[in-house]
N, C-alpha and C. Protein backbone atom coordinates (compact mmCIF):
# COMPACT_ATOMS: atom_id res chain seq x y z
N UNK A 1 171.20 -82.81 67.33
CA UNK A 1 170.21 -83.84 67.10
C UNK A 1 169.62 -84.23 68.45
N UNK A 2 168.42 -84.70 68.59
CA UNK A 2 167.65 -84.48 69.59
C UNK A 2 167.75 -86.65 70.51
N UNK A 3 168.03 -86.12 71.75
CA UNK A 3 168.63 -87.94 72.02
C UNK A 3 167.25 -88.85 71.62
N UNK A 4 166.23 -88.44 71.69
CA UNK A 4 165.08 -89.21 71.22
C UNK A 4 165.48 -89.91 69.85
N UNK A 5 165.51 -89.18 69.12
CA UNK A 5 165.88 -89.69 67.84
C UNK A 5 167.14 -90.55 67.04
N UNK A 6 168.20 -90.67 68.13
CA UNK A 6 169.44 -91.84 68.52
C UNK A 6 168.53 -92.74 68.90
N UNK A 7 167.88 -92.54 70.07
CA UNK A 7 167.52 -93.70 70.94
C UNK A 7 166.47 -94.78 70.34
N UNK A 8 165.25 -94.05 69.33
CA UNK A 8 164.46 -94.50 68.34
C UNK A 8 165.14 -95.19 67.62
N UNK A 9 166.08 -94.38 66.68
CA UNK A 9 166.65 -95.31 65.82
C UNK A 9 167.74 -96.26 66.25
N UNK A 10 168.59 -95.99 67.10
CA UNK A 10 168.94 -97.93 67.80
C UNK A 10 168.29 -98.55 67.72
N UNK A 11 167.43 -98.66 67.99
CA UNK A 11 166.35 -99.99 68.31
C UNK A 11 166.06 -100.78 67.16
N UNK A 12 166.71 -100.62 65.60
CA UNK A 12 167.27 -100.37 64.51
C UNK A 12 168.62 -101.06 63.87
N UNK A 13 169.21 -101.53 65.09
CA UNK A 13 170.87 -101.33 64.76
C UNK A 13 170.70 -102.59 64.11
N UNK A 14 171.69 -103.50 63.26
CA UNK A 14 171.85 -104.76 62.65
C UNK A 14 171.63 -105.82 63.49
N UNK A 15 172.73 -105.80 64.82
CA UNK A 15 172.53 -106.67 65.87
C UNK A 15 171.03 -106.82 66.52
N UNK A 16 170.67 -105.42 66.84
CA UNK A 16 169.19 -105.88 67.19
C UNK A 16 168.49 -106.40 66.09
N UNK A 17 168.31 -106.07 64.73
CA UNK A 17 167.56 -106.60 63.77
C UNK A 17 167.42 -108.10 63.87
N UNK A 18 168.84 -108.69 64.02
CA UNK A 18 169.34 -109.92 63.84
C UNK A 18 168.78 -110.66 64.84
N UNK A 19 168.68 -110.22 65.97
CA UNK A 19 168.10 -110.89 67.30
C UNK A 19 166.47 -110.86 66.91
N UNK A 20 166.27 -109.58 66.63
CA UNK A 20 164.68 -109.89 66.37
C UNK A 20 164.26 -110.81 65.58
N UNK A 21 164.98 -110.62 64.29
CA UNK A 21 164.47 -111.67 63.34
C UNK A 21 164.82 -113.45 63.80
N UNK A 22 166.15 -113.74 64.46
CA UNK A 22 166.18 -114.70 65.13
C UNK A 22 165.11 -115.12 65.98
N UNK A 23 164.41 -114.61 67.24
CA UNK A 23 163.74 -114.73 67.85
C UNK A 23 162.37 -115.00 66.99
N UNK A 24 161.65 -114.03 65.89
CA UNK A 24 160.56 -114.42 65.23
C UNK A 24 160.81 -115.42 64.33
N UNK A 25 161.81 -115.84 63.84
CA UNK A 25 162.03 -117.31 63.16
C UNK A 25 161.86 -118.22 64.18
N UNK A 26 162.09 -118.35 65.12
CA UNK A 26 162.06 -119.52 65.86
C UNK A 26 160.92 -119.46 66.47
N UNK A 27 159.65 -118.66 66.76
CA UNK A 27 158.90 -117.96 67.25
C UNK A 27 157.44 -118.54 66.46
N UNK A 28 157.92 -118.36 65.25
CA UNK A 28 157.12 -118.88 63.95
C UNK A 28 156.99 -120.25 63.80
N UNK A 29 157.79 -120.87 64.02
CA UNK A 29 158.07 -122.45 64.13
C UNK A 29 157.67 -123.12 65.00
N UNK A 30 157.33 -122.46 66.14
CA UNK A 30 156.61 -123.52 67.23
C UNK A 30 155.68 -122.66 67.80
N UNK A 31 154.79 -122.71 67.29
CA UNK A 31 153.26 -122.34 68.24
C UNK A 31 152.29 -123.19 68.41
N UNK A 32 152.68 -124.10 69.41
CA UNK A 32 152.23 -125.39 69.68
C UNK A 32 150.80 -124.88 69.97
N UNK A 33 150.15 -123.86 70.97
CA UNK A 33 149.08 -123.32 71.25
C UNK A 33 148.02 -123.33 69.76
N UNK A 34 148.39 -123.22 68.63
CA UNK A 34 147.28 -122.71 68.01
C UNK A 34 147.84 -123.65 66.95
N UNK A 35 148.08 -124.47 66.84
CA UNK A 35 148.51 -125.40 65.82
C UNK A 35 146.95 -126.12 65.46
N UNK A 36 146.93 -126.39 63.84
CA UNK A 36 145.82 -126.79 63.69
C UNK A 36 146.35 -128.82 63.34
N UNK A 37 145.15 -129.71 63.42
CA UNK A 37 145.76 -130.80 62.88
C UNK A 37 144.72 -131.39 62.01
N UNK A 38 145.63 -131.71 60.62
CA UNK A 38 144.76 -132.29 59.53
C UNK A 38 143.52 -133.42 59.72
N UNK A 39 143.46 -133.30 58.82
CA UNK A 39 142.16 -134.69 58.98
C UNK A 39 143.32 -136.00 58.51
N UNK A 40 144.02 -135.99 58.24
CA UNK A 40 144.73 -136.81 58.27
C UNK A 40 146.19 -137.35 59.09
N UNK A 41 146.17 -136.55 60.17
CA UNK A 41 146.65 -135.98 61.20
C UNK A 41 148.19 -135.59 61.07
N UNK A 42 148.34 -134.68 60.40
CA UNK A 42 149.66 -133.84 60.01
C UNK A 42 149.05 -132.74 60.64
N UNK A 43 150.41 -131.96 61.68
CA UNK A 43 150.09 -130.29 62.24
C UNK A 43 150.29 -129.45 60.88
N UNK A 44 148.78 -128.61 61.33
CA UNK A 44 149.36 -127.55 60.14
C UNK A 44 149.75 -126.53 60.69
N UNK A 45 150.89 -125.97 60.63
CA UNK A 45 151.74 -124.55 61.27
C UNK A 45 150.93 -123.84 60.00
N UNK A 46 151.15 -123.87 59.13
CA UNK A 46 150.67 -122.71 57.99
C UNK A 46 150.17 -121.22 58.55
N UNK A 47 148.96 -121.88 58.48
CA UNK A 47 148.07 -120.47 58.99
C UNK A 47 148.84 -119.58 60.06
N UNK A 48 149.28 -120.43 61.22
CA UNK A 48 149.85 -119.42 62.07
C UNK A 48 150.95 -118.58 61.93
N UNK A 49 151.94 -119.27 61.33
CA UNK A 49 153.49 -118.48 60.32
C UNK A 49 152.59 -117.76 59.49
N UNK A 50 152.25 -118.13 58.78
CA UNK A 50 151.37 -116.96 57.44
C UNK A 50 150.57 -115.84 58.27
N UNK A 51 149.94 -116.11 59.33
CA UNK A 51 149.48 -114.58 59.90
C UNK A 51 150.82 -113.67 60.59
N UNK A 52 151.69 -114.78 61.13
CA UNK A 52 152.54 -113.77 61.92
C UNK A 52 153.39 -112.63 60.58
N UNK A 53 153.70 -113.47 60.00
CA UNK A 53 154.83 -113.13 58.85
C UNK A 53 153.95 -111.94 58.49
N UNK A 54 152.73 -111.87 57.93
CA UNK A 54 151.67 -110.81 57.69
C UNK A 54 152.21 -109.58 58.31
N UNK A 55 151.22 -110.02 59.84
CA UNK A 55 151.23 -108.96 60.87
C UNK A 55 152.74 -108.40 61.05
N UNK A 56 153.73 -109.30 61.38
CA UNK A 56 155.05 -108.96 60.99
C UNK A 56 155.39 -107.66 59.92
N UNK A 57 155.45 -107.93 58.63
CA UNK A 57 155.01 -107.25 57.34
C UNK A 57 154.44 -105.80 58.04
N UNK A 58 153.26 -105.79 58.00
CA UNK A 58 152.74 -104.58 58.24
C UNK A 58 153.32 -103.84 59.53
N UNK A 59 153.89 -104.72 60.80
CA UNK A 59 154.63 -104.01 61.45
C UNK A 59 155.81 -102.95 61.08
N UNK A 60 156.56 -103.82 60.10
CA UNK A 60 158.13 -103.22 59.82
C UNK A 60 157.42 -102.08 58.74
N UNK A 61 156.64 -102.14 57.92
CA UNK A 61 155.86 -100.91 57.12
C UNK A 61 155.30 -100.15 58.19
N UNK A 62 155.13 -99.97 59.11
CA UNK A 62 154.73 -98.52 60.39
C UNK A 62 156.42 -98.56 60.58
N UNK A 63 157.19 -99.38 61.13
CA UNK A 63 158.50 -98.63 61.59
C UNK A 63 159.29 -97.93 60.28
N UNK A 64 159.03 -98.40 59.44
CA UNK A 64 159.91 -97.64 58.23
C UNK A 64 158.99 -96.21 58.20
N UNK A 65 157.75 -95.89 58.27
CA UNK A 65 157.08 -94.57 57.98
C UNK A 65 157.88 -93.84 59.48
N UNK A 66 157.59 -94.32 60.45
CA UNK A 66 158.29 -94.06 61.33
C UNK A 66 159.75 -93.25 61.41
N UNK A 67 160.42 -93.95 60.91
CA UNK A 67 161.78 -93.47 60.39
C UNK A 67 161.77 -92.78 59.15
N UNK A 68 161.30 -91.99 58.54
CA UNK A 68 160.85 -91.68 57.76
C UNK A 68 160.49 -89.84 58.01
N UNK A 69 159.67 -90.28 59.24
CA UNK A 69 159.07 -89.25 59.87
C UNK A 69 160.06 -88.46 60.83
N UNK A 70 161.09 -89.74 61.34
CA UNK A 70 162.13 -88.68 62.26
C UNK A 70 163.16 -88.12 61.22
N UNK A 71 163.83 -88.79 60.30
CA UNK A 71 164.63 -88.19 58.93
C UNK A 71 164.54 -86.92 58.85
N UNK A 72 162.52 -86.84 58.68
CA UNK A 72 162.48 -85.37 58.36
C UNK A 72 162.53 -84.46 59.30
N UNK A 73 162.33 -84.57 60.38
CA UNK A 73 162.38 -84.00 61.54
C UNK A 73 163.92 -83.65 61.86
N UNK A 74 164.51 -84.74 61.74
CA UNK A 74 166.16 -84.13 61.46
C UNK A 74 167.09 -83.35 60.74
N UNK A 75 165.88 -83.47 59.64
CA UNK A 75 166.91 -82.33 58.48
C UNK A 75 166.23 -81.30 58.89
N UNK A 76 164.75 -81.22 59.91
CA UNK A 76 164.45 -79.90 59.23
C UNK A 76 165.58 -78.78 60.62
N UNK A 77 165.44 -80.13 61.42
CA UNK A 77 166.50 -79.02 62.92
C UNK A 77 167.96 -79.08 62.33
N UNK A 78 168.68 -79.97 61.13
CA UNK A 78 169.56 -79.40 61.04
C UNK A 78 169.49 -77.96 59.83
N UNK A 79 168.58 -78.01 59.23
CA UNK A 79 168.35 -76.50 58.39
C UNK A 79 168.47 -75.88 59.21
N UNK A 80 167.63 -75.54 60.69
CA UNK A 80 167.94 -74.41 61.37
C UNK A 80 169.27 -74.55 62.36
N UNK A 81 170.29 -75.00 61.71
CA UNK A 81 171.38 -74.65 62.55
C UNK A 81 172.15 -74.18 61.44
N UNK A 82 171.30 -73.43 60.04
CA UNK A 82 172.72 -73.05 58.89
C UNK A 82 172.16 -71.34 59.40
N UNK A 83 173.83 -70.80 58.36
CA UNK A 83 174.52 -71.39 57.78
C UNK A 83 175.46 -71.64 58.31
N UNK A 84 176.02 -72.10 59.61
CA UNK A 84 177.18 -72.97 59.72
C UNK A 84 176.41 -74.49 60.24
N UNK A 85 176.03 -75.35 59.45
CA UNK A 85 175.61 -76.34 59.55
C UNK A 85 176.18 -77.25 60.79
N UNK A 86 175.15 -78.17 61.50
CA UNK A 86 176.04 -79.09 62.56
C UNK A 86 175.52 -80.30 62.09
N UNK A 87 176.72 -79.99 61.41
CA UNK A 87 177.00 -81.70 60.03
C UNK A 87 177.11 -82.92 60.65
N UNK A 88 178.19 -82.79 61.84
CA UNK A 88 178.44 -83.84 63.13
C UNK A 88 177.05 -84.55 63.08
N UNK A 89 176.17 -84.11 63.78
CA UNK A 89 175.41 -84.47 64.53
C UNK A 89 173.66 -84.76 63.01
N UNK A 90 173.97 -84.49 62.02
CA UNK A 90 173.21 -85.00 61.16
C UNK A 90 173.61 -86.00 60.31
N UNK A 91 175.11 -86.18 60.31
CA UNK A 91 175.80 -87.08 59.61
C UNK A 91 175.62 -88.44 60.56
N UNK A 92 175.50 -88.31 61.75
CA UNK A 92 175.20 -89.29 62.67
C UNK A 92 174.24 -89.72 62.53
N UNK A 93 172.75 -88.68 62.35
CA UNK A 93 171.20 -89.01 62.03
C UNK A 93 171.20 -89.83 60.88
N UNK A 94 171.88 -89.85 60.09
CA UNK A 94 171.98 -90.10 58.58
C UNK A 94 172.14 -91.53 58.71
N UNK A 95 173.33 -91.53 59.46
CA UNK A 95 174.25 -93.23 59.80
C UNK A 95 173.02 -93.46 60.70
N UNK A 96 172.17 -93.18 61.49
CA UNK A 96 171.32 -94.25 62.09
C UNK A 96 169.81 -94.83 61.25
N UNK A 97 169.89 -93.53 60.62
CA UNK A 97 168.37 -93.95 59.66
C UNK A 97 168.75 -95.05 59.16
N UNK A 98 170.01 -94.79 57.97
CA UNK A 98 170.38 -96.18 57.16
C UNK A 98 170.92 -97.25 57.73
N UNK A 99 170.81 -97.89 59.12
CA UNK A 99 170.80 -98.53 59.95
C UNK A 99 169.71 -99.11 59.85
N UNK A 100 168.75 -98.17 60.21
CA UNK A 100 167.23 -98.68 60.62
C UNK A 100 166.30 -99.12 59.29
N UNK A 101 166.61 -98.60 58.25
CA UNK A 101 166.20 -98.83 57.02
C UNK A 101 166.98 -100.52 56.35
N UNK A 102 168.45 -100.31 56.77
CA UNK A 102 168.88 -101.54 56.24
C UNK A 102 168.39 -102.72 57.22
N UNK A 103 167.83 -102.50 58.08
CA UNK A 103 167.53 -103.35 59.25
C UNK A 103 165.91 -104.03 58.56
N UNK A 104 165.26 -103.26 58.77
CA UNK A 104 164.15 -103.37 57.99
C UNK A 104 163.37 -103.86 56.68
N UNK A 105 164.76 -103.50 56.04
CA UNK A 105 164.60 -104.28 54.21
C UNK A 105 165.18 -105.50 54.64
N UNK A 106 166.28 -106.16 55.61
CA UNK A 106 166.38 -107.06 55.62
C UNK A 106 165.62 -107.94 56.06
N UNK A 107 164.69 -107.98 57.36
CA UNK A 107 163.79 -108.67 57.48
C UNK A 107 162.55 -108.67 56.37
N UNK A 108 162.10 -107.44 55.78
CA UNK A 108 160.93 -107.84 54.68
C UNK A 108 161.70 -109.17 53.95
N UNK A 109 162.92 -108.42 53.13
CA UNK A 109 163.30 -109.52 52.41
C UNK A 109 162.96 -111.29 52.92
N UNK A 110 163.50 -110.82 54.03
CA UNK A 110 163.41 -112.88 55.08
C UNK A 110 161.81 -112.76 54.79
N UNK A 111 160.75 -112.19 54.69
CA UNK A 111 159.53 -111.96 55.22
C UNK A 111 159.08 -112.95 53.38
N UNK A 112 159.66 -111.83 52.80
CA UNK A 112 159.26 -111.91 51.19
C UNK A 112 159.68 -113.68 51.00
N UNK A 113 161.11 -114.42 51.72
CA UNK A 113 161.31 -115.39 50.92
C UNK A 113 160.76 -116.93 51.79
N UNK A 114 160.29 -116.47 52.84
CA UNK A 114 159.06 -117.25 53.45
C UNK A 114 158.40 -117.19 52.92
N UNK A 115 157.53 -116.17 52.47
CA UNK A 115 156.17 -116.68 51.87
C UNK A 115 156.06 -116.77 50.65
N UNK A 116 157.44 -116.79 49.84
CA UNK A 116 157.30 -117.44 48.37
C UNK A 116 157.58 -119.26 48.53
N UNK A 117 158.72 -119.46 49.40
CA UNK A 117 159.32 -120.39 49.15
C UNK A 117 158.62 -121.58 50.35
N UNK A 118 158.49 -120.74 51.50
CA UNK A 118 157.89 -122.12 52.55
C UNK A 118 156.54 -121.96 52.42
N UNK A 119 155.54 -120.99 52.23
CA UNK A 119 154.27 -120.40 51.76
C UNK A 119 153.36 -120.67 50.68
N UNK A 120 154.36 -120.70 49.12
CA UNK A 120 153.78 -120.97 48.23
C UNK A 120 152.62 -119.80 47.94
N UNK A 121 153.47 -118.34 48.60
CA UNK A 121 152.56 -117.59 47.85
C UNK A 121 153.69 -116.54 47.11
N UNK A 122 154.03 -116.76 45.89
CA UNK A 122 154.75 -115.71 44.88
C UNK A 122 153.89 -114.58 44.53
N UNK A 123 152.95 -114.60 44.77
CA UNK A 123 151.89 -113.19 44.46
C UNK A 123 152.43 -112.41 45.44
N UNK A 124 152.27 -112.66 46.57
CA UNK A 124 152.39 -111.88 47.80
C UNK A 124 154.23 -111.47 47.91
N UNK A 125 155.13 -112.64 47.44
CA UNK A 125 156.51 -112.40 47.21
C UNK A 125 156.67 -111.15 46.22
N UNK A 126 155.81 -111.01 45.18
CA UNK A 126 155.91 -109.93 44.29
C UNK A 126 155.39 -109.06 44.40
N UNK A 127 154.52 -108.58 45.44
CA UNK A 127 154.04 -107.36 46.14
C UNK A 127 155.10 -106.82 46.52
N UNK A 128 155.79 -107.94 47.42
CA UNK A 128 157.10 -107.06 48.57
C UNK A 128 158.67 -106.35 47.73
N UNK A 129 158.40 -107.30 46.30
CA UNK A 129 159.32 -107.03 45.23
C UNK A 129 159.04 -105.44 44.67
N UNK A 130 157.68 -105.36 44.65
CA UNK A 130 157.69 -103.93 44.13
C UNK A 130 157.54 -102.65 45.11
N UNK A 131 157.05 -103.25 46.04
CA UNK A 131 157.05 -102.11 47.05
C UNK A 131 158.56 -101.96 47.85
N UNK A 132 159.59 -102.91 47.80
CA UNK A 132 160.92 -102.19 47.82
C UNK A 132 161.47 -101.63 46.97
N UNK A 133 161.01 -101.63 45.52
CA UNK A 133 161.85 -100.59 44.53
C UNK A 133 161.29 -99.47 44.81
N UNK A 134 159.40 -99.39 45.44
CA UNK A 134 159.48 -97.88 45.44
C UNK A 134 159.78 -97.37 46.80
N UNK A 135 159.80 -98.28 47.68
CA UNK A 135 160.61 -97.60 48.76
C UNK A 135 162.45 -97.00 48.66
N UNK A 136 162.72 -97.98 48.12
CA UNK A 136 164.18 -97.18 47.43
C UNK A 136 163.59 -96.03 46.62
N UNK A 137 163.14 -95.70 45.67
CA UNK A 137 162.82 -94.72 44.95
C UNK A 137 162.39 -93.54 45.82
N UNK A 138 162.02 -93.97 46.97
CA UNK A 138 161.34 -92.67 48.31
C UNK A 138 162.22 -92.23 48.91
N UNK A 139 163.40 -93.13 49.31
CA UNK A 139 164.52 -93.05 50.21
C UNK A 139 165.48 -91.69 49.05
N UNK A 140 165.44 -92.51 47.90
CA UNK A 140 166.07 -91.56 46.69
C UNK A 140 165.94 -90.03 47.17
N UNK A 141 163.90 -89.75 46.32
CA UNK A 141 163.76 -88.77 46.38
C UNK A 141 163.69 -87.72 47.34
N UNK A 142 163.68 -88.70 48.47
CA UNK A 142 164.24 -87.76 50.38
C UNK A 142 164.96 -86.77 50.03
N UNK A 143 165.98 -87.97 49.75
CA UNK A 143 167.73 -87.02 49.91
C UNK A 143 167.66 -86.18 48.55
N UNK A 144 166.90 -86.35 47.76
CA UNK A 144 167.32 -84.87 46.91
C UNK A 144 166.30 -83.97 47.37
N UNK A 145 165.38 -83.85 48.04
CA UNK A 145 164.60 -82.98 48.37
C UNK A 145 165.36 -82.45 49.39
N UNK A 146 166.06 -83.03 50.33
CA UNK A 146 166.69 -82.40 51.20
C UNK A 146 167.87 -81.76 50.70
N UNK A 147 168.29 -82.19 49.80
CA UNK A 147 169.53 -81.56 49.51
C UNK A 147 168.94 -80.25 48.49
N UNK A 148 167.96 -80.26 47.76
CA UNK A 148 167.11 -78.68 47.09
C UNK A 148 166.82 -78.24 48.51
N UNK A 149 166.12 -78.65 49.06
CA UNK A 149 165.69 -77.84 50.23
C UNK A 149 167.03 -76.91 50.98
N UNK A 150 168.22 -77.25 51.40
CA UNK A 150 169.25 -76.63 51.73
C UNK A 150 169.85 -75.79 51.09
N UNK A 151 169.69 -76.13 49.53
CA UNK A 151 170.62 -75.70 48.36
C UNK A 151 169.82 -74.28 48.46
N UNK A 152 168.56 -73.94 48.31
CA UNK A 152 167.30 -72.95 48.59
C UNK A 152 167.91 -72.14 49.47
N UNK A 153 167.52 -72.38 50.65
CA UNK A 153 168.06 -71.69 51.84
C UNK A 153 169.47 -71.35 51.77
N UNK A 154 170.63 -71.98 51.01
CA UNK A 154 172.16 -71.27 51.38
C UNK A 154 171.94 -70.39 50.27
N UNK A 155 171.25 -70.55 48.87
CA UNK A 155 171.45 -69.78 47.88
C UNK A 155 169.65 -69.17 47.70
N UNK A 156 169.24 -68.30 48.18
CA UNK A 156 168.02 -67.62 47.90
C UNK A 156 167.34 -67.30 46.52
N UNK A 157 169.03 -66.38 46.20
CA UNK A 157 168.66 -65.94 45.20
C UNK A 157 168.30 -66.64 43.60
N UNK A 158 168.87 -67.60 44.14
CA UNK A 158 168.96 -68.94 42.92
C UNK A 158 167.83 -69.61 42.09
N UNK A 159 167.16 -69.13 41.21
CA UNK A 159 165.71 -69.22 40.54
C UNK A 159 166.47 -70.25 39.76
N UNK A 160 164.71 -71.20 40.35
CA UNK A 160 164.61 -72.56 39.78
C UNK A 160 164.81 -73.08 40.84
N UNK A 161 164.96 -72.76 42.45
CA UNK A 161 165.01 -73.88 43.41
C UNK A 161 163.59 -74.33 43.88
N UNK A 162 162.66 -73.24 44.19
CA UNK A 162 161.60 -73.80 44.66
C UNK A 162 160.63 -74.59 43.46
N UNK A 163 160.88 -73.99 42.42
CA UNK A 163 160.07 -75.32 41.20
C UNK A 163 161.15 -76.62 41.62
N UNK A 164 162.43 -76.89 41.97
CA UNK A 164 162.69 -78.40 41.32
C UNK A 164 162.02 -79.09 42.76
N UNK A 165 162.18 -77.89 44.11
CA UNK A 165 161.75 -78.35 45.17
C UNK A 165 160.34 -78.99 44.85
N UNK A 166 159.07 -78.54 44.51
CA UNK A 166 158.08 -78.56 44.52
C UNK A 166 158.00 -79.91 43.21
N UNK A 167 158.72 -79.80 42.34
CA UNK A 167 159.28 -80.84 41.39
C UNK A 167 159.41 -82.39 41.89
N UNK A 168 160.30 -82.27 43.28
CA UNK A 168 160.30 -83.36 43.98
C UNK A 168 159.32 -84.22 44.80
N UNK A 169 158.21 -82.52 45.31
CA UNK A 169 157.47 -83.19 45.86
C UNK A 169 156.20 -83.67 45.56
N UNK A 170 156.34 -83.70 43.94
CA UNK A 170 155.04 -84.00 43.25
C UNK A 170 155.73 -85.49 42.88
N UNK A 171 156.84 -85.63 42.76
CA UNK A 171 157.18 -86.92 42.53
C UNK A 171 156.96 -88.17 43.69
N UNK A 172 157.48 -87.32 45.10
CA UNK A 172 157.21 -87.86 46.52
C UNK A 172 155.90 -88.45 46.39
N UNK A 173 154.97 -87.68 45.72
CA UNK A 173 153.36 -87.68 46.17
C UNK A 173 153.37 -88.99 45.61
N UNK A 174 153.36 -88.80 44.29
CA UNK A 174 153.34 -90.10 42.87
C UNK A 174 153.74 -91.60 43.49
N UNK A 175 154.96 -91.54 44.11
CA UNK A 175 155.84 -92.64 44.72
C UNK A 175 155.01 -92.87 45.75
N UNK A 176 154.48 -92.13 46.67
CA UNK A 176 153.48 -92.67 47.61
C UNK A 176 152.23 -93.29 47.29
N UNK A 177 151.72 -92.64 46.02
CA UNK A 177 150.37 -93.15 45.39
C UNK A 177 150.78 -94.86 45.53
N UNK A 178 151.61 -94.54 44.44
CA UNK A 178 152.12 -96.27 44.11
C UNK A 178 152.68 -97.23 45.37
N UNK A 179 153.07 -96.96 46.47
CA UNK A 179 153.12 -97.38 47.41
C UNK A 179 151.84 -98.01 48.15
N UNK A 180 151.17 -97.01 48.27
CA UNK A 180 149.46 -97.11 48.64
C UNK A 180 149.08 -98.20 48.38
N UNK A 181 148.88 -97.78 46.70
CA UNK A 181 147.99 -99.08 45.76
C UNK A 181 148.95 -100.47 46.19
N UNK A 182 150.43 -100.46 45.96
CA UNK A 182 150.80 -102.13 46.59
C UNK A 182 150.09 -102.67 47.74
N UNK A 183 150.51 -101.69 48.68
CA UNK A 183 150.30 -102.68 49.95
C UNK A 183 148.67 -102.81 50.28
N UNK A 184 147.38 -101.74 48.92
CA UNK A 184 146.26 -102.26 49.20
C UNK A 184 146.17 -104.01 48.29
N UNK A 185 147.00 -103.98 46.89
CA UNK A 185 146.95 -105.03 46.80
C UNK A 185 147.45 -106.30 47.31
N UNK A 186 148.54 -105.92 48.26
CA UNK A 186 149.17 -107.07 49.27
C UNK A 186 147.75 -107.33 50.33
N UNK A 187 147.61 -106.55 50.62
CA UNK A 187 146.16 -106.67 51.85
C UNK A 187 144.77 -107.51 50.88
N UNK A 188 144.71 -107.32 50.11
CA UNK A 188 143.49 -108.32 49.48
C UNK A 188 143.41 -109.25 49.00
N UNK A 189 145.23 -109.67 49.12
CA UNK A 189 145.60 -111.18 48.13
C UNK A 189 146.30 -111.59 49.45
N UNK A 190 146.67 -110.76 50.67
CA UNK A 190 147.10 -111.73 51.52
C UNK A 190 145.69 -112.16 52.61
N UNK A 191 144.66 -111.57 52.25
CA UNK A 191 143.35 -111.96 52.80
C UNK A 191 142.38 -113.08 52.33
N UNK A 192 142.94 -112.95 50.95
CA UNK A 192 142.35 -114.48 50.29
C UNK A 192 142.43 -115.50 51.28
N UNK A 193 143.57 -115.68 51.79
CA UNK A 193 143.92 -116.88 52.69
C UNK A 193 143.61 -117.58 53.97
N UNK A 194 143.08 -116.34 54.78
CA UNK A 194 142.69 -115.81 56.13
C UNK A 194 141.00 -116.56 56.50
């Protein structure tokens, strides 16, 4: 496994997650600089938490494609180390993705229950509700594509691998469609606001 792709995904680990998200909670809460004040003179933080949390949002959606993108990059260098596989060193890739992935759903989640609960926007809470089932559903269909994809290559001769392969990746496609369409409808209902 290539040290780039350790070093990427640390940046990932729980502890760092935890610090990050610590730091943007408290981060969110005082931006004395751009604070607006009512006509009745109450500060309104709103707007400024509601853009960060946003921009936030769409951040951790590039680092998850991100990780996503090295995954595959990892299975495809451990395919070329069969057939004596170097399991070591992908079983490690494996343990850091789902690091970086559990790192990630945990802040959306914090992301999702700000802006239902201190926000008062449940529309936008139920965007993030469905676009983590189909991100689980992506994470799913990874690992069986990777695991047809290997199964292919140790067994050639084995008809019916490249249909379930190609099987998977019409499903991949589908799961991405629906991915798409959320986060265009998160982007036009979290713009109402803006």
């Amino acid at each position: 496994m290539d040290a780039k792709w350790v070093a990427i995904l640390r940046l990932h680990t729980r502890e760092e997650t935890e610090e990050t998200t610590s730091q943007f909670t408290s981060s969110s809460r005082s931006r004395n600089g751009s604070e607006k004040t009512t006509k009745e003179g109450y500060v309104d933080t709103v707007p400024t938490e509601y853009k960060a949390l946003i921009q936030r949002f769409y951040a951790l959606q590039t680092e998850r494609i991100e990780a996503y993108r090295l995954f595959e990059e990892g299975h495809e260098a451990y395919l070329r180390t069969g057939p004596h596989y170097d399991f070591d060193h992908y079983r490690q890739l494996v343990h850091e993705i789902t690091q970086a992935f559990c790192g990630i759903s945990n802040e959306v989640l914090q992301i999702k229950g700000k802006l239902h609960r201190d926000l008062d926007r449940p529309d936008l809470s139920e965007h993030i509700d469905q676009l983590q089932h189909r991100e689980k559903q992506k994470l799913d269909l990874t690992a069986m594509l990777q695991m047809a994809r290997q199964r292919a290559q140790d067994h050639p001769e084995e008809e019916g691998c490249q249909e379930k392969i190609q099987e998977i990746k019409q499903d991949i496609i589908k799961n991405q469609e629906a991915l798409a369409e959320i986060m265009q409808d998160f982007k036009y209902d979290s713009e109402e606001c803006d």
